[in-house]
Protein backbone atom coordinates (compact mmCIF):
# COMPACT_ATOMS: atom_id res chain seq x y z
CA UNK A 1 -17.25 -22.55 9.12
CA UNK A 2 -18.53 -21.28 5.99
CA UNK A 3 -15.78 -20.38 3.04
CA UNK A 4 -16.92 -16.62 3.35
CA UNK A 5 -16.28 -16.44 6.93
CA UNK A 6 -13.16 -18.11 6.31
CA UNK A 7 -12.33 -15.48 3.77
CA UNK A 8 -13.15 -12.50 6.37
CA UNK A 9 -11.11 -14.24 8.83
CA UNK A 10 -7.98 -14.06 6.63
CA UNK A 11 -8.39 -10.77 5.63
CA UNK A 12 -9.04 -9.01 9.34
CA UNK A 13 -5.57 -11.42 10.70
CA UNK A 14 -4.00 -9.49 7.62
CA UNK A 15 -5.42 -6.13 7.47
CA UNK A 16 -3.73 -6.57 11.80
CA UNK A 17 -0.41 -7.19 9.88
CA UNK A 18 -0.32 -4.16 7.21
CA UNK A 19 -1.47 -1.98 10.33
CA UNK A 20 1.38 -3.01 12.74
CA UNK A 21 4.10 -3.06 10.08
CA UNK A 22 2.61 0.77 8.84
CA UNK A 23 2.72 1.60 12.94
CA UNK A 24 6.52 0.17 13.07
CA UNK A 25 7.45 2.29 10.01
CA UNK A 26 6.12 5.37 11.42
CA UNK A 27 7.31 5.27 14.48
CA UNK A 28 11.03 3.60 13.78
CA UNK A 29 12.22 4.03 10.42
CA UNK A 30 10.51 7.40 8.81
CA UNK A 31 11.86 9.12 12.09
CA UNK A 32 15.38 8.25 11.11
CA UNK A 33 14.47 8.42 7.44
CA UNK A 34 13.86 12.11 8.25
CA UNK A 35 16.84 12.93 9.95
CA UNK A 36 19.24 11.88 7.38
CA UNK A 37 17.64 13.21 4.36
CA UNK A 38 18.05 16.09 2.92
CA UNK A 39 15.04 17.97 0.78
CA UNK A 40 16.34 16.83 -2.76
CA UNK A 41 16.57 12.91 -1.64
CA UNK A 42 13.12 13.71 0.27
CA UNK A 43 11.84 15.04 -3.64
CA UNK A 44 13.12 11.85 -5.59
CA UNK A 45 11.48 9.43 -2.87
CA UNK A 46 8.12 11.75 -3.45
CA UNK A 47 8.45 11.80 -7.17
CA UNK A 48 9.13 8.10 -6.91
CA UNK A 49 6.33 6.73 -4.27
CA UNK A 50 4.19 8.81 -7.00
CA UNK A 51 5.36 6.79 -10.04
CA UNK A 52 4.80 3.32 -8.38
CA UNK A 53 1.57 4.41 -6.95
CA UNK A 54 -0.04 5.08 -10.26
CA UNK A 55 1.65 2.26 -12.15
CA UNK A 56 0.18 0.05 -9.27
CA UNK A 57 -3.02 1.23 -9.26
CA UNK A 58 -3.10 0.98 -13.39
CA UNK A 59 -2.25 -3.11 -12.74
CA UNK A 60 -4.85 -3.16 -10.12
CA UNK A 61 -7.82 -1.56 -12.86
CA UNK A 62 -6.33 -3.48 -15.86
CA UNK A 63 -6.27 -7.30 -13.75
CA UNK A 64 -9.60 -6.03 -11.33
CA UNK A 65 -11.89 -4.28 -14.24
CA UNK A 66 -14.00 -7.30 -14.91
CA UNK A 67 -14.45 -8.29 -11.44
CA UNK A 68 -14.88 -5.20 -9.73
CA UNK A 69 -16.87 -3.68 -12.75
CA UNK A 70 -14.74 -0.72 -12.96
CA UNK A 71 -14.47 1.01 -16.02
CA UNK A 72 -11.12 1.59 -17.86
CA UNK A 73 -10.08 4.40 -19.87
């Protein structure tokens, strides 16, 4: 077994893990996410997924840039 196939093997067991736990959310926990919030709380999670989503993806560029050849700002 070669490392790269190794690799691949890692990645599909946890790309199976992120799907299931993104299935359970959906089905379980937005449903009763949705029946106890009201439209303000539902605007501060929005405004707040949004915040962590583009810090995140700013840490991803600034540690990735070199390897994935991406070019920062």
């Amino acid at each position: 077994v070669t490392e790269s196939m190794s690799w691949g093997a890692h990645v599909n067991v946890l790309a199976e893990i992120i799907d299931h736990h993104i299935k359970e959310e959906e089905e379980e926990l937005l449903p009763m996410i949705r029946k106890q919030a009201d439209s303000a709380l539902n605007q501060k999670m929005l405004e707040e997924f949004l915040h962590l989503r583009q810090a995140s993806q700013e840490i991803v560029r600034e540690e990735n840039a070199g390897i994935l050849k991406v070019a920062m700002p």
